[in-house]
PDB file of N, CA and C in Angstrom:
ATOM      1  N   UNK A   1     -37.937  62.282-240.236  1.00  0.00           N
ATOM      2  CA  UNK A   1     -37.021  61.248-239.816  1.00  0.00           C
ATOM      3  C   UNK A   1     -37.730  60.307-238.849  1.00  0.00           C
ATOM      4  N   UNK A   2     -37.743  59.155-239.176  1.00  0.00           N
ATOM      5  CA  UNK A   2     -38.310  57.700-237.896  1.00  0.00           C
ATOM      6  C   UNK A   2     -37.008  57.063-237.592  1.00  0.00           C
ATOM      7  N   UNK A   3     -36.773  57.242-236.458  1.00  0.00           N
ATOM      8  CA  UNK A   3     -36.007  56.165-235.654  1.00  0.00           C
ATOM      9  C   UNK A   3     -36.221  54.610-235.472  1.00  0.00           C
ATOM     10  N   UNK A   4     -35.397  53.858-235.283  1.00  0.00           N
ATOM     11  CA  UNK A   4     -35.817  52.471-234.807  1.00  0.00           C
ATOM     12  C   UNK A   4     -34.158  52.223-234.341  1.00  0.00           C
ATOM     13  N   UNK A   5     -34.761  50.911-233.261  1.00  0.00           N
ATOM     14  CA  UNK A   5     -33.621  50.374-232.974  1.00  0.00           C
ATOM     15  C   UNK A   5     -33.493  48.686-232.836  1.00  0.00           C
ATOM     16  N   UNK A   6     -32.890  48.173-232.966  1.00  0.00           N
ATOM     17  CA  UNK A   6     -32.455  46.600-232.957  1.00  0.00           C
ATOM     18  C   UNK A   6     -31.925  46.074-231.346  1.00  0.00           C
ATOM     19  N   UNK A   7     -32.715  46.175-230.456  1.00  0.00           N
ATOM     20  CA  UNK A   7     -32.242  45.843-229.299  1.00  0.00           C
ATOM     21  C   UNK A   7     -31.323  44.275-229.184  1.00  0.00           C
ATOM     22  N   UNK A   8     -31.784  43.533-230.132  1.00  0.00           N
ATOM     23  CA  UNK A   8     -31.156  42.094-230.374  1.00  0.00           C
ATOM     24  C   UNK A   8     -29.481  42.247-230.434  1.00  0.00           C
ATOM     25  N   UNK A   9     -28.847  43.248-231.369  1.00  0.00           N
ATOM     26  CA  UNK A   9     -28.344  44.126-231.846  1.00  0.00           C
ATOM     27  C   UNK A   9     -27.016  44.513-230.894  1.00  0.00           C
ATOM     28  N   UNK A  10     -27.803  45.338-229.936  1.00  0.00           N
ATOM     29  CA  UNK A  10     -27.058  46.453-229.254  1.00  0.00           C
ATOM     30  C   UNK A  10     -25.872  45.200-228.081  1.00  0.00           C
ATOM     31  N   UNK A  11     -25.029  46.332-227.919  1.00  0.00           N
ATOM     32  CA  UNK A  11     -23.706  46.029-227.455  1.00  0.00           C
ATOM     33  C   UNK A  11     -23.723  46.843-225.782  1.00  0.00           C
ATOM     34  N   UNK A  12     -24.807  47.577-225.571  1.00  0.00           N
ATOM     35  CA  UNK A  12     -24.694  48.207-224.557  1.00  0.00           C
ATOM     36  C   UNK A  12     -23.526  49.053-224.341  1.00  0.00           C
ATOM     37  N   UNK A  13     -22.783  49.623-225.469  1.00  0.00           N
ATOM     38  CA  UNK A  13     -21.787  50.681-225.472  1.00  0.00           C
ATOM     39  C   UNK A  13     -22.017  52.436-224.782  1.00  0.00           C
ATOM     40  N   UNK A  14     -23.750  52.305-224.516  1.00  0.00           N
ATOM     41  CA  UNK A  14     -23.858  53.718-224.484  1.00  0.00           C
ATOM     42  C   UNK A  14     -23.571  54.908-225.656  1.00  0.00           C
ATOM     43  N   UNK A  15     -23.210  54.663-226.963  1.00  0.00           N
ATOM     44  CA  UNK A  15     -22.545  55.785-227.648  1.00  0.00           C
ATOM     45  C   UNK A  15     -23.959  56.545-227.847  1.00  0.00           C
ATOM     46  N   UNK A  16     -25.045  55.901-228.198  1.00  0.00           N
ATOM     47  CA  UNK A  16     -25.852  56.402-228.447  1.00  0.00           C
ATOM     48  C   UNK A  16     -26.549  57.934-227.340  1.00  0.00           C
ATOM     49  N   UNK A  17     -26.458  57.322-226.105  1.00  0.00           N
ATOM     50  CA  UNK A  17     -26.938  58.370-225.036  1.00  0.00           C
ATOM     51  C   UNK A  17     -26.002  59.084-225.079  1.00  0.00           C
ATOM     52  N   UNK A  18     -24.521  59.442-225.216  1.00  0.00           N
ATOM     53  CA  UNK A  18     -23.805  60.314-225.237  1.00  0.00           C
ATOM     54  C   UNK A  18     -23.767  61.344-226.409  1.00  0.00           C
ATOM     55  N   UNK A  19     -24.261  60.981-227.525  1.00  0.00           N
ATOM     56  CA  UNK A  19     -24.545  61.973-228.270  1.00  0.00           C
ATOM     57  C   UNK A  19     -25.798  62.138-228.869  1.00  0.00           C
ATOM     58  N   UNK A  20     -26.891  61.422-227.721  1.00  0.00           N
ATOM     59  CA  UNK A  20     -28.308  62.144-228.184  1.00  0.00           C
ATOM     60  C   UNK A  20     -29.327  61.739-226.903  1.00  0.00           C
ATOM     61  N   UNK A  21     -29.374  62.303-225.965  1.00  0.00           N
ATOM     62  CA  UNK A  21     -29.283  62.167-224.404  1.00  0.00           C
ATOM     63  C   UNK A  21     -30.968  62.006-224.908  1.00  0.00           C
ATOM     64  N   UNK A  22     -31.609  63.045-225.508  1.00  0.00           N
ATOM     65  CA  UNK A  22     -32.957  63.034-225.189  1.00  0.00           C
ATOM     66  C   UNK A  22     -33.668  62.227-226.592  1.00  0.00           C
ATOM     67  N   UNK A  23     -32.945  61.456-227.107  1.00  0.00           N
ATOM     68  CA  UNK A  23     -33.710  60.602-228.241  1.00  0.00           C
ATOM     69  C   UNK A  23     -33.037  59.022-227.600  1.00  0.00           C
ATOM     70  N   UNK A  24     -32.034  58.896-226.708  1.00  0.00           N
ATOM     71  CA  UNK A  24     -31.972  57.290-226.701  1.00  0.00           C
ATOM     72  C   UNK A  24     -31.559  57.507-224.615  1.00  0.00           C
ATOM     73  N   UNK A  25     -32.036  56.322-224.270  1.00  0.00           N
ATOM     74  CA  UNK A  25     -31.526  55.769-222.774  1.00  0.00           C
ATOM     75  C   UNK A  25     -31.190  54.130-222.894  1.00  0.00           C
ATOM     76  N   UNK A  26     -30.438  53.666-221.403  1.00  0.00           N
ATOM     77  CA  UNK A  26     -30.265  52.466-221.450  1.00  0.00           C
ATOM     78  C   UNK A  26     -30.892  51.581-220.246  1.00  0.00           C
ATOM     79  N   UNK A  27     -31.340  50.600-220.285  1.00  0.00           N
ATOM     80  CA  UNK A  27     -31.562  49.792-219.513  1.00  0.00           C
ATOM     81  C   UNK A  27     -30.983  49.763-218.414  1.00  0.00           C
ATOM     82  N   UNK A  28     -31.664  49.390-217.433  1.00  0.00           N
ATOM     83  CA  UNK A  28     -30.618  50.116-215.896  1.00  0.00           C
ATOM     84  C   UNK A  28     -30.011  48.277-215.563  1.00  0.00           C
ATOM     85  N   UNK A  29     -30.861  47.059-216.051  1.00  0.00           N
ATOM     86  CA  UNK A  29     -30.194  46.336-215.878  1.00  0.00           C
ATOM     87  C   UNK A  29     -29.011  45.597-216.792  1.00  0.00           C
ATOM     88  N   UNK A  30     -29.193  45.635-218.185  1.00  0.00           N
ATOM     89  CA  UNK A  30     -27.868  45.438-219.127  1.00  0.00           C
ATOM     90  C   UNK A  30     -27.429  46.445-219.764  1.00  0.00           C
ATOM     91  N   UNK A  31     -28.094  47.683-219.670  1.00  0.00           N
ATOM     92  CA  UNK A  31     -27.779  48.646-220.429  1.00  0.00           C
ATOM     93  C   UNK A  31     -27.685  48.757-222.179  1.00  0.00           C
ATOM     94  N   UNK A  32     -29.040  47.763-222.571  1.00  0.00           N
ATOM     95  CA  UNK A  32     -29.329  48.113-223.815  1.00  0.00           C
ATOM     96  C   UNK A  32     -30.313  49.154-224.217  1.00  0.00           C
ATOM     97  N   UNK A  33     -29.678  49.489-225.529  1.00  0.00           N
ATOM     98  CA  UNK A  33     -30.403  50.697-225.590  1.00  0.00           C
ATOM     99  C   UNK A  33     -32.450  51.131-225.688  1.00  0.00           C
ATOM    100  N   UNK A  34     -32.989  52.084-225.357  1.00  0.00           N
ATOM    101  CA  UNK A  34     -33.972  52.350-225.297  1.00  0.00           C
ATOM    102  C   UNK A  34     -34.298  53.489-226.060  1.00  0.00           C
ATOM    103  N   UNK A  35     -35.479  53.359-227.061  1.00  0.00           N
ATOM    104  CA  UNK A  35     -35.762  54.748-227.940  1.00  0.00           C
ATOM    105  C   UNK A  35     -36.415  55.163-226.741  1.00  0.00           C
ATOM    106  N   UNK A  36     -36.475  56.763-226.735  1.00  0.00           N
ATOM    107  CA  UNK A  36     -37.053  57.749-226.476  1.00  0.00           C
ATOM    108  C   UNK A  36     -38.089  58.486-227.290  1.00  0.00           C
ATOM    109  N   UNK A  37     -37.466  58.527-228.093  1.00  0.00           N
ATOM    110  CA  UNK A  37     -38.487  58.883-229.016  1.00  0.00           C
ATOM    111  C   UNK A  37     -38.409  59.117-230.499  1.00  0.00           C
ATOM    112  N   UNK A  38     -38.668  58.271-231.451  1.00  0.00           N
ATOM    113  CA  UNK A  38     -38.842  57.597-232.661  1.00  0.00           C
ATOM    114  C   UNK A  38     -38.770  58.961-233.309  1.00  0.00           C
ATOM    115  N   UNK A  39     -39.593  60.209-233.667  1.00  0.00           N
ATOM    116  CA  UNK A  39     -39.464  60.763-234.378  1.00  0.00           C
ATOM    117  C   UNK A  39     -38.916  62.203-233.930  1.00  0.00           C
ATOM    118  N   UNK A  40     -37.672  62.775-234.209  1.00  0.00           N
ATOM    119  CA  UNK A  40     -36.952  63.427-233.879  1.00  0.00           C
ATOM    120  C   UNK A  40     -37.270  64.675-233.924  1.00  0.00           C
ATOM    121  N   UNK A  41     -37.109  65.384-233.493  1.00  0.00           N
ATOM    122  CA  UNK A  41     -37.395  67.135-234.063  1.00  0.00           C
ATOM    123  C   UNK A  41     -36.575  67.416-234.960  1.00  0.00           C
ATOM    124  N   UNK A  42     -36.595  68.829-235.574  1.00  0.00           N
ATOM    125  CA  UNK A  42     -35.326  68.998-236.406  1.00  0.00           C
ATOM    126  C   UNK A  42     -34.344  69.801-235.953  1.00  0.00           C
ATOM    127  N   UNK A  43     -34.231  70.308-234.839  1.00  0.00           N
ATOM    128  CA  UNK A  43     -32.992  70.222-234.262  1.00  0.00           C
ATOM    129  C   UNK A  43     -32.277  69.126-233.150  1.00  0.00           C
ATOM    130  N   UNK A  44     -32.880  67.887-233.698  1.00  0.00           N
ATOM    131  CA  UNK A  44     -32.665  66.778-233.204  1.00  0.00           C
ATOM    132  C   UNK A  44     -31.945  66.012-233.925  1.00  0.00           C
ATOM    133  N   UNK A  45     -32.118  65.917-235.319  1.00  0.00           N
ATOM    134  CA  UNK A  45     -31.427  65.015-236.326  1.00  0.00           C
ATOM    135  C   UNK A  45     -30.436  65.065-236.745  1.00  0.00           C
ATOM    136  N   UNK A  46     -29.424  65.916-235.839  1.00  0.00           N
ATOM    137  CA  UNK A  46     -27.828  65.802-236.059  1.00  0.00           C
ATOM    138  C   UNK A  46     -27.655  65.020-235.312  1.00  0.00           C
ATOM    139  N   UNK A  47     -27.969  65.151-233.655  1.00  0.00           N
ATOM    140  CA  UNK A  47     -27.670  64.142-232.602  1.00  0.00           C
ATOM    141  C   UNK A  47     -27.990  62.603-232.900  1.00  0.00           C
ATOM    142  N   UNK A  48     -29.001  62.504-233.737  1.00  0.00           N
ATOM    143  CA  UNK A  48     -29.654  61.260-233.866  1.00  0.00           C
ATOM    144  C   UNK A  48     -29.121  60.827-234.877  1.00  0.00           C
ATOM    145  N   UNK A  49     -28.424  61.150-236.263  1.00  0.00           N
ATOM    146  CA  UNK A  49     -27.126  60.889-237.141  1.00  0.00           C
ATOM    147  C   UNK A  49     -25.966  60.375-236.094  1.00  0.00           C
ATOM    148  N   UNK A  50     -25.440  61.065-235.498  1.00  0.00           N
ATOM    149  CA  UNK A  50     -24.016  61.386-234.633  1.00  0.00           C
ATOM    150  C   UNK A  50     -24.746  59.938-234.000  1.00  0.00           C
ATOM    151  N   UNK A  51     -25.329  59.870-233.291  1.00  0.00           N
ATOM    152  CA  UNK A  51     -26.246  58.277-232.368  1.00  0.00           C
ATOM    153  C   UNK A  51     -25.671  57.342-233.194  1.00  0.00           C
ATOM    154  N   UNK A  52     -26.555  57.461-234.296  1.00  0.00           N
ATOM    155  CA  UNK A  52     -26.780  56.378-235.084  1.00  0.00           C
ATOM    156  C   UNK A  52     -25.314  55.499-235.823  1.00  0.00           C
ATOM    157  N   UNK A  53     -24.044  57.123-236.120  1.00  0.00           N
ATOM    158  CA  UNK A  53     -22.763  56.370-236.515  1.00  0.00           C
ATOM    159  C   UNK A  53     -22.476  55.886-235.892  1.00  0.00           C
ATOM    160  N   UNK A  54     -22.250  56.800-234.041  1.00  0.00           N
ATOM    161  CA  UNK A  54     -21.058  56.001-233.121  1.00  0.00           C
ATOM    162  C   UNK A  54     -21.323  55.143-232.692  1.00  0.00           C
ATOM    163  N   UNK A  55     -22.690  54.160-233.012  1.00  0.00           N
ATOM    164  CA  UNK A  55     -23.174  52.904-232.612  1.00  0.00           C
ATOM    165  C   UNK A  55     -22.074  51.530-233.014  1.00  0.00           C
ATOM    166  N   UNK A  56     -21.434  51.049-232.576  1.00  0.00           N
ATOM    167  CA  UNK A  56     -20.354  49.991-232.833  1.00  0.00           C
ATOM    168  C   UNK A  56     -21.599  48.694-233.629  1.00  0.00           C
ATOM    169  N   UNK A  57     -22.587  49.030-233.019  1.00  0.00           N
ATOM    170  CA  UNK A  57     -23.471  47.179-233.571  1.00  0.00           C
ATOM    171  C   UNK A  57     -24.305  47.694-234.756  1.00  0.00           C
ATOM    172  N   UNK A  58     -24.468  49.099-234.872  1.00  0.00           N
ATOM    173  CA  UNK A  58     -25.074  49.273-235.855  1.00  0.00           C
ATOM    174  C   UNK A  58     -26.618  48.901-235.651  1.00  0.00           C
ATOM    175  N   UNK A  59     -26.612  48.888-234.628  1.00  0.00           N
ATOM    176  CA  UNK A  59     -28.371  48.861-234.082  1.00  0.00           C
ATOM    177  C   UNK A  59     -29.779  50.064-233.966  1.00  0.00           C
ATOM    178  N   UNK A  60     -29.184  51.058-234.724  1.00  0.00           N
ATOM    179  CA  UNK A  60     -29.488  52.469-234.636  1.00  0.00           C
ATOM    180  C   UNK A  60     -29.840  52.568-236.305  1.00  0.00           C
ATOM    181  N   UNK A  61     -31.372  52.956-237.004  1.00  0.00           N
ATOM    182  CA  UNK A  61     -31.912  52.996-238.277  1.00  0.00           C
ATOM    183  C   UNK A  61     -32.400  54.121-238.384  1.00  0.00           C
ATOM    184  N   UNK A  62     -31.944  54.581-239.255  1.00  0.00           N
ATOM    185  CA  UNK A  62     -32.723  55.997-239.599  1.00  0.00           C
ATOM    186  C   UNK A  62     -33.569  55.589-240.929  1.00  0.00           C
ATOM    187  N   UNK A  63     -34.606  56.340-241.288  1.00  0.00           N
ATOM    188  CA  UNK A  63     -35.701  55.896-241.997  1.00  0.00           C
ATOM    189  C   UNK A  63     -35.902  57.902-242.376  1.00  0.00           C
ATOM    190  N   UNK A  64     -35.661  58.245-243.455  1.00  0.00           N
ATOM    191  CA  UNK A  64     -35.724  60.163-243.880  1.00  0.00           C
ATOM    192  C   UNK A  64     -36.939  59.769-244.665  1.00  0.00           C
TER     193      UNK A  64
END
């Protein structure tokens, strides 16, 4: 699994850090989102699914 994200994109909702704390963070000044780290483990790639739906902008790509 490769991650990517669309910072152009993001809404600064946070959904992403709430359901995948150690694959996404946010900007401390607008709070857009930040990869952590692009390629997930595999007990990582539920959280990083779960990320990727509750994203409202849809700025969150999974690449299997």
């Amino acid at each position: 699994m490769k991650l990517t994200v669309d910072q152009d994109k993001c809404v600064s909702s946070g959904q992403c850090v709430l359901n995948a704390t150690d694959l996404f963070d946010q900007r401390d000044d607008d709070g857009v989102v930040l990869l952590l780290n692009d390629s997930p483990s595999a007990d990582q790639t539920e959280a990083a699914r779960k990320a990727a739906a509750a994203c409202p902008a849809l700025a969150i790509h999974i690449e299997e």
